[in-house]
N, C-alpha and C. Protein backbone atom coordinates (compact mmCIF):
# COMPACT_ATOMS: atom_id res chain seq x y z
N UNK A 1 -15.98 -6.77 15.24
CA UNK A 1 -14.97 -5.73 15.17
C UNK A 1 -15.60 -4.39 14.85
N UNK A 2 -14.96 -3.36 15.39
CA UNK A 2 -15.28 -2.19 15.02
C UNK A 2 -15.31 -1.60 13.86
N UNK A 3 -15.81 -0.57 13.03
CA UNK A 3 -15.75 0.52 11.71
C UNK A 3 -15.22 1.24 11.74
N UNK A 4 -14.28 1.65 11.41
CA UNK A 4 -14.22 2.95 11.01
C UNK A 4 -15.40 3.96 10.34
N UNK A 5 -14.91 5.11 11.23
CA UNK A 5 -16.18 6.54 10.78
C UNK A 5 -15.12 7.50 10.80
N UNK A 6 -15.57 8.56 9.85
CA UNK A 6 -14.98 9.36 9.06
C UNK A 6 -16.10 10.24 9.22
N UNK A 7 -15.94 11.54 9.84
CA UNK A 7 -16.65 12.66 9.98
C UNK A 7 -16.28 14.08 9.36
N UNK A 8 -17.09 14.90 8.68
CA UNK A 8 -16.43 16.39 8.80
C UNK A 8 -17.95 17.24 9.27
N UNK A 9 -17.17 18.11 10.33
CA UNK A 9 -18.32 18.86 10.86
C UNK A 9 -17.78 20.41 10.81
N UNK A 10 -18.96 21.39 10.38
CA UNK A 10 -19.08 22.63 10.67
C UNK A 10 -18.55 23.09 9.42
N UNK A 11 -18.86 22.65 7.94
CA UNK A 11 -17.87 23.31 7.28
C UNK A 11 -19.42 23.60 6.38
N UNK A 12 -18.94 25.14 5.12
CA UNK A 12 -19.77 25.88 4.29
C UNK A 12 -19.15 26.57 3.37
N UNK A 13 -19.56 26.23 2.25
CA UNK A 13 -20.69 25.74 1.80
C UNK A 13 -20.89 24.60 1.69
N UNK A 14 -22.05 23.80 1.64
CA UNK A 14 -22.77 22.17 1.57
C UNK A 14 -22.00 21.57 0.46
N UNK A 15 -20.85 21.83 0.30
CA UNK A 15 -20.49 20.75 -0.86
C UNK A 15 -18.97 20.63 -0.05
N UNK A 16 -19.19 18.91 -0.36
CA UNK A 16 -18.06 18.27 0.10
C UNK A 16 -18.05 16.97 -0.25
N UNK A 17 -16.60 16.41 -0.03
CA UNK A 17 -16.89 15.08 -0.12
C UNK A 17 -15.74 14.36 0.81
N UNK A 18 -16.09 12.76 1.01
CA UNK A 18 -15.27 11.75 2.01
C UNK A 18 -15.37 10.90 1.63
N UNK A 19 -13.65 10.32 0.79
CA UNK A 19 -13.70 9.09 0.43
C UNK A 19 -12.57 8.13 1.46
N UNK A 20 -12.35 6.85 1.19
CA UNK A 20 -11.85 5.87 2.17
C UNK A 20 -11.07 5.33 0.98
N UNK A 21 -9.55 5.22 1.54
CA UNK A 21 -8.84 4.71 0.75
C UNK A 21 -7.74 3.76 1.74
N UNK A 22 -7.61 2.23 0.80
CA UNK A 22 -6.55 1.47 1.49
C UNK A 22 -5.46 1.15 0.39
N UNK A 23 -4.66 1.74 0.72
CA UNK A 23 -3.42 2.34 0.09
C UNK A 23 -3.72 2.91 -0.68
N UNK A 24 -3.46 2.81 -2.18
CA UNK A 24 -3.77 3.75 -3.40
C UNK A 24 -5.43 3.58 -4.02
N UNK A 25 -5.82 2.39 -3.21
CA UNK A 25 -6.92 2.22 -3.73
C UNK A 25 -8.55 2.88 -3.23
N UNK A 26 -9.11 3.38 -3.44
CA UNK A 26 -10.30 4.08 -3.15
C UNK A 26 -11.35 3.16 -3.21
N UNK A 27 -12.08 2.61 -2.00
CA UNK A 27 -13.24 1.72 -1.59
C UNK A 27 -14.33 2.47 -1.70
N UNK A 28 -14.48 2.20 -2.85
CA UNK A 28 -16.18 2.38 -3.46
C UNK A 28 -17.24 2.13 -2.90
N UNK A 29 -17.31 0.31 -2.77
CA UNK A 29 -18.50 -0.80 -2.73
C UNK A 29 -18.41 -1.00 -1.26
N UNK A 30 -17.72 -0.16 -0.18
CA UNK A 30 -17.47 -0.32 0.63
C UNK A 30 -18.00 0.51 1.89
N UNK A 31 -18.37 1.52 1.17
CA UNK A 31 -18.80 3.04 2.39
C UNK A 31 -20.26 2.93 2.88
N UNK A 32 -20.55 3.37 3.44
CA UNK A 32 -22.13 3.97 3.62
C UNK A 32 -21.62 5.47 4.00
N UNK A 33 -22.28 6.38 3.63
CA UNK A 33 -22.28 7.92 3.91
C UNK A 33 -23.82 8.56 4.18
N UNK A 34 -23.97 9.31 4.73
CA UNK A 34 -24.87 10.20 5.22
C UNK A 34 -24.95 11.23 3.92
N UNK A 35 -26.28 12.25 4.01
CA UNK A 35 -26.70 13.05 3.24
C UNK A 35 -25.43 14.14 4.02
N UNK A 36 -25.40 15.25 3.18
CA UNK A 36 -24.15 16.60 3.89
C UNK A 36 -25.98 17.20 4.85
N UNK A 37 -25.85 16.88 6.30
CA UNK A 37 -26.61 17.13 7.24
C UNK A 37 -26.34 18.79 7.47
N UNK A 38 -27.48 19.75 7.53
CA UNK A 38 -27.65 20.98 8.11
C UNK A 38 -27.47 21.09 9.40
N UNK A 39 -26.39 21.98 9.91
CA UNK A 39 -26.33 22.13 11.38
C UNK A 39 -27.97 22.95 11.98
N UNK A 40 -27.93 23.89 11.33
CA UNK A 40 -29.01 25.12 11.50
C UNK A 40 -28.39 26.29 11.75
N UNK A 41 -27.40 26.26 11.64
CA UNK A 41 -26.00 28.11 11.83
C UNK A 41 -25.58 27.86 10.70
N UNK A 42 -25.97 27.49 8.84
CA UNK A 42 -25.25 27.56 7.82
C UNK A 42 -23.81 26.88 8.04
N UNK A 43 -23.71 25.90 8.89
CA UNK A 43 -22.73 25.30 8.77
C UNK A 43 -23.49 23.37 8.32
N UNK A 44 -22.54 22.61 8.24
CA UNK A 44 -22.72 21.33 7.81
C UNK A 44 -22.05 20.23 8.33
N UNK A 45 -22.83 18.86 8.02
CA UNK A 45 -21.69 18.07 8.47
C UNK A 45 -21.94 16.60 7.84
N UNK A 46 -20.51 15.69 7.83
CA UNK A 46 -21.15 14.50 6.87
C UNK A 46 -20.17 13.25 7.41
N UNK A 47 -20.83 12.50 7.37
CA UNK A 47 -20.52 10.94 8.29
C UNK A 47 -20.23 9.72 7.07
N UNK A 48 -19.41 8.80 7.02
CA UNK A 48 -19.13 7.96 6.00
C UNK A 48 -18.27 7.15 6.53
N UNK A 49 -18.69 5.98 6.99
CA UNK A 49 -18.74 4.76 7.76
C UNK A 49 -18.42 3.36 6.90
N UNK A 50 -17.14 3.00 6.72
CA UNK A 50 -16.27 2.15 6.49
C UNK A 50 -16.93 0.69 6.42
N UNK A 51 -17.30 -0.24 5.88
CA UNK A 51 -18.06 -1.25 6.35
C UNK A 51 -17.45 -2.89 6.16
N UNK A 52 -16.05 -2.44 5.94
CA UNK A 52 -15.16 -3.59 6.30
C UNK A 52 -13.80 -3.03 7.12
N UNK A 53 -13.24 -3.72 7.92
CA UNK A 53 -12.25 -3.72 8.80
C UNK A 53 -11.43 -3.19 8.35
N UNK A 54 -10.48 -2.67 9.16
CA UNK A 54 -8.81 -1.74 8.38
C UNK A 54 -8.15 -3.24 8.19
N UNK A 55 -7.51 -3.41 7.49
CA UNK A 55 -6.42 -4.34 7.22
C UNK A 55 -4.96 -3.75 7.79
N UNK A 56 -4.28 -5.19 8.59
CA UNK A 56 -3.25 -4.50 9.36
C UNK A 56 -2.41 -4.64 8.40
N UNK A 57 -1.26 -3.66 8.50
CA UNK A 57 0.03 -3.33 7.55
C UNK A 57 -0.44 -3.13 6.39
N UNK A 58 -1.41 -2.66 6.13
CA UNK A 58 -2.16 -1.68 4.90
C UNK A 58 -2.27 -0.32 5.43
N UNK A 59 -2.04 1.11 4.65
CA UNK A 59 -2.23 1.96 4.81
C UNK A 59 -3.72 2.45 4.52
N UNK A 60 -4.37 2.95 5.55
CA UNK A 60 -5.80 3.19 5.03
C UNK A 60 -5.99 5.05 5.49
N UNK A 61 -6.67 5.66 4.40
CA UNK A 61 -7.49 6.94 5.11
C UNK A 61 -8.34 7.33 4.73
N UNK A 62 -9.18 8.23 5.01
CA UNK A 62 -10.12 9.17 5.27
C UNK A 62 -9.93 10.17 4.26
N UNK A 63 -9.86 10.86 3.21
CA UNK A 63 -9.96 11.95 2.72
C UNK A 63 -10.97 12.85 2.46
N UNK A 64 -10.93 14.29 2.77
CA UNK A 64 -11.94 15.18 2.73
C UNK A 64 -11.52 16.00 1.50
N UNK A 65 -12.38 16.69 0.66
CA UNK A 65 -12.42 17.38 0.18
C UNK A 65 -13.31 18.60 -0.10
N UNK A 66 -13.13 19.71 -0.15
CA UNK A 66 -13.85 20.97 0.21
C UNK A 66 -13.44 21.81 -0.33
N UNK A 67 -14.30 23.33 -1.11
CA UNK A 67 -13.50 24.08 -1.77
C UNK A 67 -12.94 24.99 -0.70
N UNK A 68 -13.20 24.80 0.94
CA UNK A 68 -12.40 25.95 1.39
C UNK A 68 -10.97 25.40 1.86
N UNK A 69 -10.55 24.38 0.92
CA UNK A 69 -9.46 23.26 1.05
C UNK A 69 -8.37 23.74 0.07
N UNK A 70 -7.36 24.11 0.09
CA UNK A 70 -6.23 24.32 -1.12
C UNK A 70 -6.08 22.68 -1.61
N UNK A 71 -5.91 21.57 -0.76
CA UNK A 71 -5.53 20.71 -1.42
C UNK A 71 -6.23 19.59 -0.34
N UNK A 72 -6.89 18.65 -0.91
CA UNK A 72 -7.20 17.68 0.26
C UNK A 72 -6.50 17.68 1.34
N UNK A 73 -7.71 17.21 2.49
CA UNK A 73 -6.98 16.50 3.64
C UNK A 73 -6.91 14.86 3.60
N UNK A 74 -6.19 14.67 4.59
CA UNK A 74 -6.38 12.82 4.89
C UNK A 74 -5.93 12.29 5.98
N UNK A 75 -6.67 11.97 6.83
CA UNK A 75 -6.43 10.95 7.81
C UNK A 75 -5.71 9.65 7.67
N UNK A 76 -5.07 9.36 8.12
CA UNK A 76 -4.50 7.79 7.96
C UNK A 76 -4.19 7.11 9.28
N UNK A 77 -4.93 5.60 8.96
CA UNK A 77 -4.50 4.50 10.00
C UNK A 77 -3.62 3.69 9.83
């Protein structure tokens, strides 16, 4: 079965973060993530790859966080 991947690209300054959550709960022991990668134009980008399956009729997402963010984002499957 496939992973889920969770990307944010082009964002600055180098601090950010991407966590994976299925429902209220936040999967720790579960991610692999990338270093926050240099584009080379002062922009950035960061990859964090899910390493167990979505569970069906569980709510799962993606959240980014960034200070050029008023309030997180989040993806959901």
């Amino acid at each position: 079965p496939g992973r889920p991947l969770c990307s944010v690209m082009d964002f600055c300054p180098a601090r950010g973060q991407l966590r994976w959550f299925q429902g209220q709960q936040e999967l720790l022991g579960h991610v692999v993530a990338t270093d926050i990668v240099p584009n080379g134009d002062w922009t950035h980008q960061l990859l964090v790859l899910l390493e167990i399956p979505l569970q069906r009729g569980v709510t799962s997402s993606c959240q980014v966080e960034h200070v050029s963010l008023e309030q997180p984002l989040s993806r959901y499957w």
